[in-house]
PDB file of N, CA and C in Angstrom:
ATOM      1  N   UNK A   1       8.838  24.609  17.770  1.00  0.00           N
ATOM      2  CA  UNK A   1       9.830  24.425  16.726  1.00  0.00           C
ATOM      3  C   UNK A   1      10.469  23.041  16.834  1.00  0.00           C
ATOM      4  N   UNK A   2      10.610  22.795  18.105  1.00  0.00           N
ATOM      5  CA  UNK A   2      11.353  21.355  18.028  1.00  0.00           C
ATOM      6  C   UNK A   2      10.290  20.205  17.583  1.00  0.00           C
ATOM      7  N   UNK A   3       9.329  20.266  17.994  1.00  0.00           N
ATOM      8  CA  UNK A   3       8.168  19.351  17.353  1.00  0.00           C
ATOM      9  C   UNK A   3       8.346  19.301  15.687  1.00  0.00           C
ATOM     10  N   UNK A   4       8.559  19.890  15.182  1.00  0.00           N
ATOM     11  CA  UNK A   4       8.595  20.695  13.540  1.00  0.00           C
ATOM     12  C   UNK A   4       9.702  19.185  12.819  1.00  0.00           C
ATOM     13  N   UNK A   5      10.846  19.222  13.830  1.00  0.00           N
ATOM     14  CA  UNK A   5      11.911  18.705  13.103  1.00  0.00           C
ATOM     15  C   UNK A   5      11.927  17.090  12.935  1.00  0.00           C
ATOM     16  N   UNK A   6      11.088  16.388  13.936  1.00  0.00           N
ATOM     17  CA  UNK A   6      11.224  14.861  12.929  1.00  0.00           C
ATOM     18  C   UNK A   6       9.860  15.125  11.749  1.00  0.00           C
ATOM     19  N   UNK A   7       9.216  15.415  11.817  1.00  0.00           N
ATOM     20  CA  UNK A   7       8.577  15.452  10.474  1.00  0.00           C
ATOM     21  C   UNK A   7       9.421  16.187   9.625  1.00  0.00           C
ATOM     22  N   UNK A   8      10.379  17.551   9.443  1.00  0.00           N
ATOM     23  CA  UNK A   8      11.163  17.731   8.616  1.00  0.00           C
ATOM     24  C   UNK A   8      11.861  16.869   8.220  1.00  0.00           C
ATOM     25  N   UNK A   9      12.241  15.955   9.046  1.00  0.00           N
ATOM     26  CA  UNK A   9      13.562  15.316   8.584  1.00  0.00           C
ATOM     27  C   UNK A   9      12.750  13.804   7.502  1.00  0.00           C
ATOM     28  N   UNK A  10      11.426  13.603   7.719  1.00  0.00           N
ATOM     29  CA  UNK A  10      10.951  12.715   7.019  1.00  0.00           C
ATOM     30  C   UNK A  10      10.513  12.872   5.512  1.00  0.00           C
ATOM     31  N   UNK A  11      10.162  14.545   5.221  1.00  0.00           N
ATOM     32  CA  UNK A  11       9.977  15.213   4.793  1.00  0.00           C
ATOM     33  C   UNK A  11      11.233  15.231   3.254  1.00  0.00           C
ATOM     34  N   UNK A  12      12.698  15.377   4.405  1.00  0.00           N
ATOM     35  CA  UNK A  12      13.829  15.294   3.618  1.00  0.00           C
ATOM     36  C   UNK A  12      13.913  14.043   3.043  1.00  0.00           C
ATOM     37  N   UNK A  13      13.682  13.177   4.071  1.00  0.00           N
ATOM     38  CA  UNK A  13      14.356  11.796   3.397  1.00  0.00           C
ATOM     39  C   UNK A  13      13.516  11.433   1.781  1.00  0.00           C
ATOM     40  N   UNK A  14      12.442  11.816   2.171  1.00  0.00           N
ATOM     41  CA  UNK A  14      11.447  12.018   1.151  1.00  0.00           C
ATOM     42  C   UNK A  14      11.898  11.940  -0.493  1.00  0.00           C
ATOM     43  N   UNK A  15      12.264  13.538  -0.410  1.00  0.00           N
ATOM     44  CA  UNK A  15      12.754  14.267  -0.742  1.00  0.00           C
ATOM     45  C   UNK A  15      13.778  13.477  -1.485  1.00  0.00           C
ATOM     46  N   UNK A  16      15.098  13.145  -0.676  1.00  0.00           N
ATOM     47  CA  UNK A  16      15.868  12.839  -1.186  1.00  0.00           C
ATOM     48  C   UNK A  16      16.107  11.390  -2.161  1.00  0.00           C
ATOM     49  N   UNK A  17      15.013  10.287  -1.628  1.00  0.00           N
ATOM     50  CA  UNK A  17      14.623   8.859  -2.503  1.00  0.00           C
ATOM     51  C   UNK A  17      14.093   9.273  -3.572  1.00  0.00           C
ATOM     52  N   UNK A  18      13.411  10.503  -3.649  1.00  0.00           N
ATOM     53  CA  UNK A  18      12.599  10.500  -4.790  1.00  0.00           C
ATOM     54  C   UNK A  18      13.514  11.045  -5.712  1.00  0.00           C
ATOM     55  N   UNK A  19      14.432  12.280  -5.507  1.00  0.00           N
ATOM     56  CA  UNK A  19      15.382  12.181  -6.380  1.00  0.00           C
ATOM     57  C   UNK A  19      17.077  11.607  -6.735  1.00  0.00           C
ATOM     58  N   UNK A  20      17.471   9.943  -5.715  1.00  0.00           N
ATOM     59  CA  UNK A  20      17.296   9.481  -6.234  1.00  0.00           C
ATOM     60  C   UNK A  20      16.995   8.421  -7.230  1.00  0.00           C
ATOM     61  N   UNK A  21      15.716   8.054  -7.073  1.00  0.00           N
ATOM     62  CA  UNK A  21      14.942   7.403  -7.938  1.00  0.00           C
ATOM     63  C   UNK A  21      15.088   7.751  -9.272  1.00  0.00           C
ATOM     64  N   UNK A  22      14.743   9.002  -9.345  1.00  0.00           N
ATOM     65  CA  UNK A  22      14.563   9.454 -10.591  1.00  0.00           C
ATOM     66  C   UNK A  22      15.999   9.528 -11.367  1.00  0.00           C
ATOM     67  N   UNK A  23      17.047   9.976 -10.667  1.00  0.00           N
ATOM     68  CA  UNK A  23      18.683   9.568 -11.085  1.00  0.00           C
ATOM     69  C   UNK A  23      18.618   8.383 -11.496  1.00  0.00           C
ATOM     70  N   UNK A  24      18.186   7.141 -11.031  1.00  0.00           N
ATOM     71  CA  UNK A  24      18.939   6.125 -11.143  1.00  0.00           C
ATOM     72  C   UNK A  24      18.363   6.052 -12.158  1.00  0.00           C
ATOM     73  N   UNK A  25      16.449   6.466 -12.732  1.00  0.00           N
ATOM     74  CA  UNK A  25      16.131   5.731 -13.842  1.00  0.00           C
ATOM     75  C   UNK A  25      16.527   6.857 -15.199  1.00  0.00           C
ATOM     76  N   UNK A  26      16.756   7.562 -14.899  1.00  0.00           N
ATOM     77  CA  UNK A  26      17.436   8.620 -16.223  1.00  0.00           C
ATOM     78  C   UNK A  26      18.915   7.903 -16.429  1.00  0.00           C
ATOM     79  N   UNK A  27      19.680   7.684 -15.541  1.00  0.00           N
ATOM     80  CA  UNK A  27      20.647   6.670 -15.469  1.00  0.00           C
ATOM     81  C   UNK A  27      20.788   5.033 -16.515  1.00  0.00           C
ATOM     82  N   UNK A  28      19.895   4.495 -15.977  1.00  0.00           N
ATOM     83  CA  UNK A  28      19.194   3.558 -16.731  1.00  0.00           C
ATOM     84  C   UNK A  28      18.731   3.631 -17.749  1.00  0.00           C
ATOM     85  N   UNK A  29      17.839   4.918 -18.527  1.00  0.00           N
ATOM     86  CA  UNK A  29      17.236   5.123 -19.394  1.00  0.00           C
ATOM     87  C   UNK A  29      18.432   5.645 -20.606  1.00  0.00           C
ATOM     88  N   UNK A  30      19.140   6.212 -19.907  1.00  0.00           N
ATOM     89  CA  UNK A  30      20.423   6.522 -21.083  1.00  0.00           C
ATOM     90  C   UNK A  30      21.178   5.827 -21.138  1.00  0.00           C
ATOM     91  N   UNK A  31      21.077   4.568 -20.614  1.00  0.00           N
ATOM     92  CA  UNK A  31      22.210   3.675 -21.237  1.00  0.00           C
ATOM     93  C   UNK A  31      22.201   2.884 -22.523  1.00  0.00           C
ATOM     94  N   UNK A  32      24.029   2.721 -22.775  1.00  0.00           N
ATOM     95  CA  UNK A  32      23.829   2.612 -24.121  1.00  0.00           C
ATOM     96  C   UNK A  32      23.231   1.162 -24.372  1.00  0.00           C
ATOM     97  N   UNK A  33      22.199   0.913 -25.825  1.00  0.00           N
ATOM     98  CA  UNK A  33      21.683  -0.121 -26.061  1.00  0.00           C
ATOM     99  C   UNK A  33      20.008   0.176 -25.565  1.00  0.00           C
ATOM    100  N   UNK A  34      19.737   0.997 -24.397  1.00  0.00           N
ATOM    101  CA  UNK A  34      18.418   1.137 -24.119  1.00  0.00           C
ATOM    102  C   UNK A  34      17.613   1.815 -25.413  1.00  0.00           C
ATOM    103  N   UNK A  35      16.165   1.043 -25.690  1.00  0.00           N
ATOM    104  CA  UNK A  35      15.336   1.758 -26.041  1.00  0.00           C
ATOM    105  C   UNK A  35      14.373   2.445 -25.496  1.00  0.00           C
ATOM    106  N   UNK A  36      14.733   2.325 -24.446  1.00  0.00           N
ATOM    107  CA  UNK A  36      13.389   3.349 -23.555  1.00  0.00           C
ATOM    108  C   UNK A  36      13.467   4.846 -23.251  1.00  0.00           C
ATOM    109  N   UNK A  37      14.558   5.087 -24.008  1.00  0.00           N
ATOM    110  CA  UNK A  37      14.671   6.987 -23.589  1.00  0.00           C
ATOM    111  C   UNK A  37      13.225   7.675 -24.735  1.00  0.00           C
ATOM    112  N   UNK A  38      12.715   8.439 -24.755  1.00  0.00           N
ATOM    113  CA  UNK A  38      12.242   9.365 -25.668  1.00  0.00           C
ATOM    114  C   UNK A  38      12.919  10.093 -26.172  1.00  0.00           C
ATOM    115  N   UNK A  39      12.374  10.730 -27.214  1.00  0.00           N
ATOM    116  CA  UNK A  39      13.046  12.091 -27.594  1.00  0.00           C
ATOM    117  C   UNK A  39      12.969  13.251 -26.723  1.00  0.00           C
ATOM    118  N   UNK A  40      12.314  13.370 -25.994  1.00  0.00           N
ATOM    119  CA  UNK A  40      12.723  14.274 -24.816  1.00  0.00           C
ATOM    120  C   UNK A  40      14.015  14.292 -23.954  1.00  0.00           C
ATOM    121  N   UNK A  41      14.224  12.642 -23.591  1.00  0.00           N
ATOM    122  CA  UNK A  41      15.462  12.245 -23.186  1.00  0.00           C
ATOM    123  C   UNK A  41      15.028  11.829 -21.366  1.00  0.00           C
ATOM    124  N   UNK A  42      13.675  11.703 -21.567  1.00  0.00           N
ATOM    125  CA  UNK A  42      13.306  11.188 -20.208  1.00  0.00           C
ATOM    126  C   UNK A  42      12.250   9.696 -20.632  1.00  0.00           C
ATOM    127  N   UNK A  43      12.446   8.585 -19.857  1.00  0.00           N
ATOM    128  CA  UNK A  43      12.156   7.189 -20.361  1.00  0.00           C
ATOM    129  C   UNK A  43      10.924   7.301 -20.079  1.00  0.00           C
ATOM    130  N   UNK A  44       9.864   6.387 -20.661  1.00  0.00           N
ATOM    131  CA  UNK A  44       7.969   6.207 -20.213  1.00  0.00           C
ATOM    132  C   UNK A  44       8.420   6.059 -19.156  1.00  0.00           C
ATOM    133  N   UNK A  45       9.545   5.322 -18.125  1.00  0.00           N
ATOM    134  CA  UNK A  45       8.737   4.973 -16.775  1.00  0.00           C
ATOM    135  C   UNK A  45       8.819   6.271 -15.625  1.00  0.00           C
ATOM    136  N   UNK A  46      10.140   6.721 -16.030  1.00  0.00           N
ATOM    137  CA  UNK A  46      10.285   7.866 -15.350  1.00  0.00           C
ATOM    138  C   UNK A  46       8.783   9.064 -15.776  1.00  0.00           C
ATOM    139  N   UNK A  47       8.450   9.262 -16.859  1.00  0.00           N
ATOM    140  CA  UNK A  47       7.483  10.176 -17.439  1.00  0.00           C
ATOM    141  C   UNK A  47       5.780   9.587 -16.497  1.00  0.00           C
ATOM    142  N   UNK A  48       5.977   8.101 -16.468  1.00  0.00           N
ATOM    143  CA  UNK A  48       4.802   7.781 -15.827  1.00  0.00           C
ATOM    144  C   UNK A  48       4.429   7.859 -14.541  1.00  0.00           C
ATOM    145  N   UNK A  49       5.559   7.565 -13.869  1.00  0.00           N
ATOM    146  CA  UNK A  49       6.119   8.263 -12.236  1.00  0.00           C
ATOM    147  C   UNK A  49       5.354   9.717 -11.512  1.00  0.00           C
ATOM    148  N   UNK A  50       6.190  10.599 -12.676  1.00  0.00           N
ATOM    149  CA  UNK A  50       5.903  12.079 -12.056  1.00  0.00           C
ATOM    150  C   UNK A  50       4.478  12.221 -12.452  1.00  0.00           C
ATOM    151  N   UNK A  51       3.696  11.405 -13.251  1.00  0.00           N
ATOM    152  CA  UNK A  51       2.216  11.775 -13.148  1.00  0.00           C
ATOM    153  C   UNK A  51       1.429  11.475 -12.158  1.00  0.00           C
ATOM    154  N   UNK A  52       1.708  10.098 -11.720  1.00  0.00           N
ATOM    155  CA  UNK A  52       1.348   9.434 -10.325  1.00  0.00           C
ATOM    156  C   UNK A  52       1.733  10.389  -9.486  1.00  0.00           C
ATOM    157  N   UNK A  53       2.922  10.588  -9.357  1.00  0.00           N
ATOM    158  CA  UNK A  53       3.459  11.400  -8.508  1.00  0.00           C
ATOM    159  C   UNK A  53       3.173  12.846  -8.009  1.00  0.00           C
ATOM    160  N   UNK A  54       2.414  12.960  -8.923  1.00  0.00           N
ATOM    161  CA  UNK A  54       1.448  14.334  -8.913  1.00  0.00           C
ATOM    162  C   UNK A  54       0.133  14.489  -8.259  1.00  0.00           C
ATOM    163  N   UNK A  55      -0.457  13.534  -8.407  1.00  0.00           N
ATOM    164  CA  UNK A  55      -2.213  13.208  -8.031  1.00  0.00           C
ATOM    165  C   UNK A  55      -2.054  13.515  -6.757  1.00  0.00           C
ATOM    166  N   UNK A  56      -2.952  14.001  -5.859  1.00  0.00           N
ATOM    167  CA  UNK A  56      -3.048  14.139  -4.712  1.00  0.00           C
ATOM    168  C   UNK A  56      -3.098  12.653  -3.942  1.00  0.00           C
ATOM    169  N   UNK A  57      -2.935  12.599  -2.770  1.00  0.00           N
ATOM    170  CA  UNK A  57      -2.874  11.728  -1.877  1.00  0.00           C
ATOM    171  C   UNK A  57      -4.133  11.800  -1.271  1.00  0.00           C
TER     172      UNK A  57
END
């Protein structure tokens, strides 16, 4: 179990840049004057992200 916990904790940090990343650019993407939101209300770059972000490693 103790072996377990620095990879958990890398795991978290992970975790936690990626969301947030994604804060800052929904952040960014709704600001006023931006044209990059969609009508969904999530921007191409953020939308292009989680596809990458998907593919296996």
């Amino acid at each position: 179990m103790l072996a377990m916990e620095p990879a958990s904790l890398v795991m978290e940090r992970k975790m936690l840049l990626g969301i947030k990343q994604r804060a800052e650019l929904l952040a960014r993407a709704s600001a006023p004057g931006s044209s990059r939101v969609l009508r969904t209300g999530v921007s191409r770059k953020m939308r292009d992200h989680q596809q990458v972000s998907a593919l296996p490693c």
